[in-house]
Protein backbone atom coordinates (compact mmCIF):
# COMPACT_ATOMS: atom_id res chain seq x y z
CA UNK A 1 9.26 -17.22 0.17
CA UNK A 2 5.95 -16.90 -1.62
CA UNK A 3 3.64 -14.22 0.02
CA UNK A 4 -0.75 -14.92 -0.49
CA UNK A 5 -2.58 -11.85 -0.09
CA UNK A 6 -5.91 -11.78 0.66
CA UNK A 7 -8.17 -8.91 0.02
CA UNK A 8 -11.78 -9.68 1.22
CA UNK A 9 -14.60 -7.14 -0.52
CA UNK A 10 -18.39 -6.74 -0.80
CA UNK A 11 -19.94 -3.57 -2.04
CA UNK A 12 -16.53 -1.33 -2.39
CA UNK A 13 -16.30 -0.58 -5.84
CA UNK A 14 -15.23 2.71 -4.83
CA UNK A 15 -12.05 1.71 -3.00
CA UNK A 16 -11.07 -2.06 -4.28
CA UNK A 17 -9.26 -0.47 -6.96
CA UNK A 18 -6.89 0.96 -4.90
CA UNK A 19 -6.56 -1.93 -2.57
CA UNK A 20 -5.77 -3.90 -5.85
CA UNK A 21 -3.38 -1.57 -7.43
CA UNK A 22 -1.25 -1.39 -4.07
CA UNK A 23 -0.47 -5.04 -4.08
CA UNK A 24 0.19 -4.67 -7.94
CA UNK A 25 2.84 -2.52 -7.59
CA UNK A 26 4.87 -4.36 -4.89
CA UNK A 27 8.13 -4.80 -6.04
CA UNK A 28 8.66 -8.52 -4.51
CA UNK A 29 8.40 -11.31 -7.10
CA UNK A 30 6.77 -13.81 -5.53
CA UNK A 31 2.90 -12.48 -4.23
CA UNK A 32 0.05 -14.77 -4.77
CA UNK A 33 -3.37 -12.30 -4.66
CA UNK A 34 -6.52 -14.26 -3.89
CA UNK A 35 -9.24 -11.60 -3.98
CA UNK A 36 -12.83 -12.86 -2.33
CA UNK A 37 -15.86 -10.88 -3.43
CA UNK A 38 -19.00 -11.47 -1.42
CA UNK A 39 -21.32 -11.48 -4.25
CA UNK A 40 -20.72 -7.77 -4.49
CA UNK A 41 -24.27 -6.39 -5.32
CA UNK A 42 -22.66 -2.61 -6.74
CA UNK A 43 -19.69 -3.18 -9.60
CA UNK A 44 -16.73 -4.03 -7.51
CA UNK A 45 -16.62 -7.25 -9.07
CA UNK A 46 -16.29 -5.57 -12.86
CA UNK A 47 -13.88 -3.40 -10.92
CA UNK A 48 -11.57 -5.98 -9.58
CA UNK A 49 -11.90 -8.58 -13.33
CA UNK A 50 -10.11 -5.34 -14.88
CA UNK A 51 -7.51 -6.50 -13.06
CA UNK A 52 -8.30 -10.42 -13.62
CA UNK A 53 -4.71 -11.03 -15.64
CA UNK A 54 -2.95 -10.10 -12.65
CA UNK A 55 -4.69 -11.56 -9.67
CA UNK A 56 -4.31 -15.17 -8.91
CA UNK A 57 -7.50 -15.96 -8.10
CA UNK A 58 -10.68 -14.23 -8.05
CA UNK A 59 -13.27 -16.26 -5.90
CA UNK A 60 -16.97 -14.56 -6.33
CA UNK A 61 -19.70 -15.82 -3.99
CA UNK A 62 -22.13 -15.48 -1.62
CA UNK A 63 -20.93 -15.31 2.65
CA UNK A 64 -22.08 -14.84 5.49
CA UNK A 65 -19.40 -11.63 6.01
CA UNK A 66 -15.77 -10.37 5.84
CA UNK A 67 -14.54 -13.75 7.85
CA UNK A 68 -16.16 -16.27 6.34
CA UNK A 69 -14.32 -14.56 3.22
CA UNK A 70 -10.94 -14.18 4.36
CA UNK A 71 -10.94 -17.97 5.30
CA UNK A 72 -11.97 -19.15 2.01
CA UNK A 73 -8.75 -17.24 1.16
CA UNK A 74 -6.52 -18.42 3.26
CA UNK A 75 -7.82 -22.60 2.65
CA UNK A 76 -6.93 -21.92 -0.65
CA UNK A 77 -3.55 -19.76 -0.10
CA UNK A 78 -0.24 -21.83 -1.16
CA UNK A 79 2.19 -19.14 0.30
CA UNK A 80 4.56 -19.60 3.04
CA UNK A 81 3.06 -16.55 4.42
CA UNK A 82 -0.17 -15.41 4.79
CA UNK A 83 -0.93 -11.66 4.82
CA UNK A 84 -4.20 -9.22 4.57
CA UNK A 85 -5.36 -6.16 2.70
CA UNK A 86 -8.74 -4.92 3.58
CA UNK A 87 -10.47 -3.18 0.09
CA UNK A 88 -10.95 0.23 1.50
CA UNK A 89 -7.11 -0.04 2.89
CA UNK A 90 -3.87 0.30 0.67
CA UNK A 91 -0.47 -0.84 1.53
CA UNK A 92 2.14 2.17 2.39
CA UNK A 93 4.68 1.81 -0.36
CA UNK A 94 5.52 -0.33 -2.78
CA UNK A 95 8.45 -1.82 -1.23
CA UNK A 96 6.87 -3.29 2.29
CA UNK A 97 6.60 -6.97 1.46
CA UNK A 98 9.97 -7.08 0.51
CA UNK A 99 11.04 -5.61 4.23
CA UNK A 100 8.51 -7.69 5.58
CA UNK A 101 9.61 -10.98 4.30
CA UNK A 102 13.13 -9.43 5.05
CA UNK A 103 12.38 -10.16 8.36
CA UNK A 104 11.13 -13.52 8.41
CA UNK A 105 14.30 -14.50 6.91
CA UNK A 106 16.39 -13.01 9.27
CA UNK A 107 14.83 -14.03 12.69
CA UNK A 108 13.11 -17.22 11.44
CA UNK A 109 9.73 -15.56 12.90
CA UNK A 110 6.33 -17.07 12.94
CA UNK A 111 4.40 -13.91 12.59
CA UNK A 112 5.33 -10.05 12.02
CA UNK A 113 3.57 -7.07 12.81
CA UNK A 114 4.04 -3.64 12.03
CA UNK A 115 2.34 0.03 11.99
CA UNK A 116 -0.19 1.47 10.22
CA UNK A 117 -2.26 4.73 9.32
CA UNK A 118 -5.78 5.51 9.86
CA UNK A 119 -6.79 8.17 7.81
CA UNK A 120 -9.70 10.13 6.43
CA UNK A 121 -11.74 8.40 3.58
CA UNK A 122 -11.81 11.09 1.43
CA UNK A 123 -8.63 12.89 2.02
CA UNK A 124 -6.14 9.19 2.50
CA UNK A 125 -3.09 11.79 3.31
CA UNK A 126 -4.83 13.35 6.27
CA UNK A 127 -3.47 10.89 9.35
CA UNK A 128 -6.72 10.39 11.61
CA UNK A 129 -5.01 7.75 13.69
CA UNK A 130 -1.05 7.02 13.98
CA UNK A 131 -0.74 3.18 15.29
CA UNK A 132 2.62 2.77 16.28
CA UNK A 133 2.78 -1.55 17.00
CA UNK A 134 5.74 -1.22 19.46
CA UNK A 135 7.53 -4.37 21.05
CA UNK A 136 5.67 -7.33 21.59
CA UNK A 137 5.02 -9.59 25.16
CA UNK A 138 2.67 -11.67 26.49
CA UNK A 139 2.26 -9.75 29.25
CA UNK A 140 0.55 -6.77 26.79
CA UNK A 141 -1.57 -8.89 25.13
CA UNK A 142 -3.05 -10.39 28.67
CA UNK A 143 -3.53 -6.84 29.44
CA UNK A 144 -5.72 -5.64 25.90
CA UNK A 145 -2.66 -4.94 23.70
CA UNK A 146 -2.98 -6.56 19.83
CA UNK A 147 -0.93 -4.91 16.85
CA UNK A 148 -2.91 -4.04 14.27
CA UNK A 149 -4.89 -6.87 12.24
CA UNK A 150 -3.76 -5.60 8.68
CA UNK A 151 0.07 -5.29 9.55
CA UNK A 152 0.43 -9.07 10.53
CA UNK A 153 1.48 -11.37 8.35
CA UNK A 154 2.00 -14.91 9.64
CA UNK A 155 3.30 -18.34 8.57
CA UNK A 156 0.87 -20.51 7.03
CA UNK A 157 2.23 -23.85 8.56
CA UNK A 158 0.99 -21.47 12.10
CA UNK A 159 -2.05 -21.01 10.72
CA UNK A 160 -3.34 -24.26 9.55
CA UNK A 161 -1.85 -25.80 13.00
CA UNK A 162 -3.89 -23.16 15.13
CA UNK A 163 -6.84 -22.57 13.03
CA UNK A 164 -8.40 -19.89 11.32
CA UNK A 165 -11.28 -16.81 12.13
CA UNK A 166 -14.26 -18.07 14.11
CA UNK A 167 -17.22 -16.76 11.75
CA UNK A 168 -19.31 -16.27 15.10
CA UNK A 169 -17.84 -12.95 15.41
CA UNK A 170 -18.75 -10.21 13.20
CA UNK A 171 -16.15 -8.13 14.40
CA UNK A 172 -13.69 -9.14 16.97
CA UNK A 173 -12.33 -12.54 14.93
CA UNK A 174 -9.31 -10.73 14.27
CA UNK A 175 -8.79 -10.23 17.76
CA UNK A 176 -10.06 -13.40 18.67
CA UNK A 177 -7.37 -14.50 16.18
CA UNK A 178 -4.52 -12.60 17.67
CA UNK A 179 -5.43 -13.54 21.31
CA UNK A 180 -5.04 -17.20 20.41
CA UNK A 181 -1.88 -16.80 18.22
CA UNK A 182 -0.29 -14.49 20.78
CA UNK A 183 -1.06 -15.22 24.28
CA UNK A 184 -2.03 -19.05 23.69
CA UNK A 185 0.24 -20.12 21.37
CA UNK A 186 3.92 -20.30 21.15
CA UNK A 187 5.16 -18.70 18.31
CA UNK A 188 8.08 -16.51 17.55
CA UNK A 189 6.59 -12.84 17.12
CA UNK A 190 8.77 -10.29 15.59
CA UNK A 191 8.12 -6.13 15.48
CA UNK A 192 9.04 -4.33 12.53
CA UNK A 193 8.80 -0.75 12.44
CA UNK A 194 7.43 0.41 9.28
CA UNK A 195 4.47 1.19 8.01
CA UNK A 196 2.75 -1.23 6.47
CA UNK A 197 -0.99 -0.01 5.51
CA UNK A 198 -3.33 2.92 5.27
CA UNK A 199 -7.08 2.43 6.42
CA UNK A 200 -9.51 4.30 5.60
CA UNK A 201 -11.50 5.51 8.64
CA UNK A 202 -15.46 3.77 8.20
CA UNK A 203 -14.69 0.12 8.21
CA UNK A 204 -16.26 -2.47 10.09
CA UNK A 205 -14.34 -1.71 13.36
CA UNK A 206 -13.81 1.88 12.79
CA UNK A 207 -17.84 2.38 11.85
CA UNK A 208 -18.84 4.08 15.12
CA UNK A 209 -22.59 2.61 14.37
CA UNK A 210 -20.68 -0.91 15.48
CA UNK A 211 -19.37 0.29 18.73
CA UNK A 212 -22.13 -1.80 20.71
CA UNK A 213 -21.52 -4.30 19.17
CA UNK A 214 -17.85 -4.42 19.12
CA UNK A 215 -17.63 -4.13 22.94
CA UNK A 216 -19.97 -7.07 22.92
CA UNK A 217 -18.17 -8.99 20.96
CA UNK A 218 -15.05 -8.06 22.67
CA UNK A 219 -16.54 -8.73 25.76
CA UNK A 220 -17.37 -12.17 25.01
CA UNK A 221 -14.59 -12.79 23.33
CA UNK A 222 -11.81 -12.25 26.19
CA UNK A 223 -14.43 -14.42 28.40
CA UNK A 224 -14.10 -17.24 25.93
CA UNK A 225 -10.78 -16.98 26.74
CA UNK A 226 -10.79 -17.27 30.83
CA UNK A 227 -9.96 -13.46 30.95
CA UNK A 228 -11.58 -10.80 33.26
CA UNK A 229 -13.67 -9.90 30.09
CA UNK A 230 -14.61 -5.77 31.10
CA UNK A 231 -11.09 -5.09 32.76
CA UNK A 232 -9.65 -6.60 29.64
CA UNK A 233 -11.12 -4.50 27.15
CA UNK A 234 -10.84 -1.58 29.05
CA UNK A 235 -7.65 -2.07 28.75
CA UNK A 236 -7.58 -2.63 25.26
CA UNK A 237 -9.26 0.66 24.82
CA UNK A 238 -6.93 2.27 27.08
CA UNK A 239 -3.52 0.79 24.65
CA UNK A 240 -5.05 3.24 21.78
CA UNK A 241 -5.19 6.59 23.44
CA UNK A 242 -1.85 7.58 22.19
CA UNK A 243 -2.70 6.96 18.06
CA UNK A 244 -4.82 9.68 18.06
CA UNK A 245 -2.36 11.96 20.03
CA UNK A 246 0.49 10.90 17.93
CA UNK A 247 2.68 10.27 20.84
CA UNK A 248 5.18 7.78 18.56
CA UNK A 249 6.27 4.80 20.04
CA UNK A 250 5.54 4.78 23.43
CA UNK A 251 6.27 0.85 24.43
């Protein structure tokens, strides 16, 4: 099974080296890395052409933000599976897409998501937040659960069927995303527990500058969907009070 990557960047020369060398080193054969630069206006884009021999494609143009990005990725992905790697985040070791694909072949899943590390963005061993995924059901996702966006990696059949980010969301597409592929869909969902990525605390929905507009976005976002919008992300919120507490897997 061939696995696309897709790192979306704009203005991280400081970290996109990292993100780049993390997919690099994976020790499964078959990765296809599409890395999208947003016109970068610091030098991540002389960062990542260092690395221009080793990356499929590098696509370097103006968006309108990290969405519009990613989905100019994934139209041009050819993988089977479709997977994301933010440029201030790094995947947890060097084996993971090779445990991840692993388990697409053994349960014949749609989509797998796993766990993953917040930590501090200067200090990346210092664990801010521990997201343990736990087991999937619709039930939790009607009630604010999603696993995290950068530990799910999905089919791309699923994806071009069921569409891609909506670009009128700043923020919450990913969830938007999720939502649609896990409460409105009917795919086969699989849990695997392993880490998958570290994140580096200050990104779009970890910026607490954003929060406003996050539960905003959230808000309208669960309406879109017929949900009791407020209740809903309440209870979203309520689904993360154990990462920073590092209760393990609770569910």
């Amino acid at each position: 099974m061939k696995v696309s990557i897709i790192t979306s960047c704009f203005n991280r020369e400081a970290t996109i080296a990292h993100a780049i060398e993390s997919v690099l080193a994976q020790d499964y054969p078959d990765i296809e890395y599409i890395v999208v630069d947003g016109a970068s206006r610091d030098r991540s884009l002389q960062v990542i052409e260092r690395y221009s021999d080793r990356i499929t494609r590098i696509i370097s143009e103006p968006d309108s933000g990290m969405y519009e990005g990613i989905n100019k990725g994934i139209r041009v992905a050819t993988g089977d599976i479709v997977g994301l790697l933010h440029s201030d985040d790094f995947l947890y070791a060097t084996d993971i897409i090779c445990r991840i694909v692993r388990r697409f072949e053994e349960t014949g899943a749609d989509f797998v998501y796993g766990n993953g590390l917040f930590v501090d963005a200067d200090d990346t061993n210092r664990v801010v937040r521990n997201w343990i995924g736990g087991s999937y059901s619709k039930w939790k996702v009607r009630h604010g659960w999603l696993p995290l966006h950068p530990t799910c990696y999905i089919r791309k059949a699923c994806m071009d069927r069921l569409g891609l980010y909506d670009e009128s969301y700043r923020i919450a597409a990913d969830s938007d995303l999720l939502f649609r592929y896990l409460y409105e869909a009917d795919l086969k969902v699989e849990y695997l527990n392993e880490y998958i990525v570290r994140m580096r605390m200050g990104g779009l929905s970890t910026d607490s500058k954003r929060r406003k507009q996050m539960w905003e976005e959230d808000v309208r976002m669960y309406r879109s969907h017929g949900m009791p919008a407020v209740w809903t992300k309440l209870q979203k919120m309520a689904w993360k009070v154990p990462q920073f507490v590092h209760l393990g897997n609770l569910w």
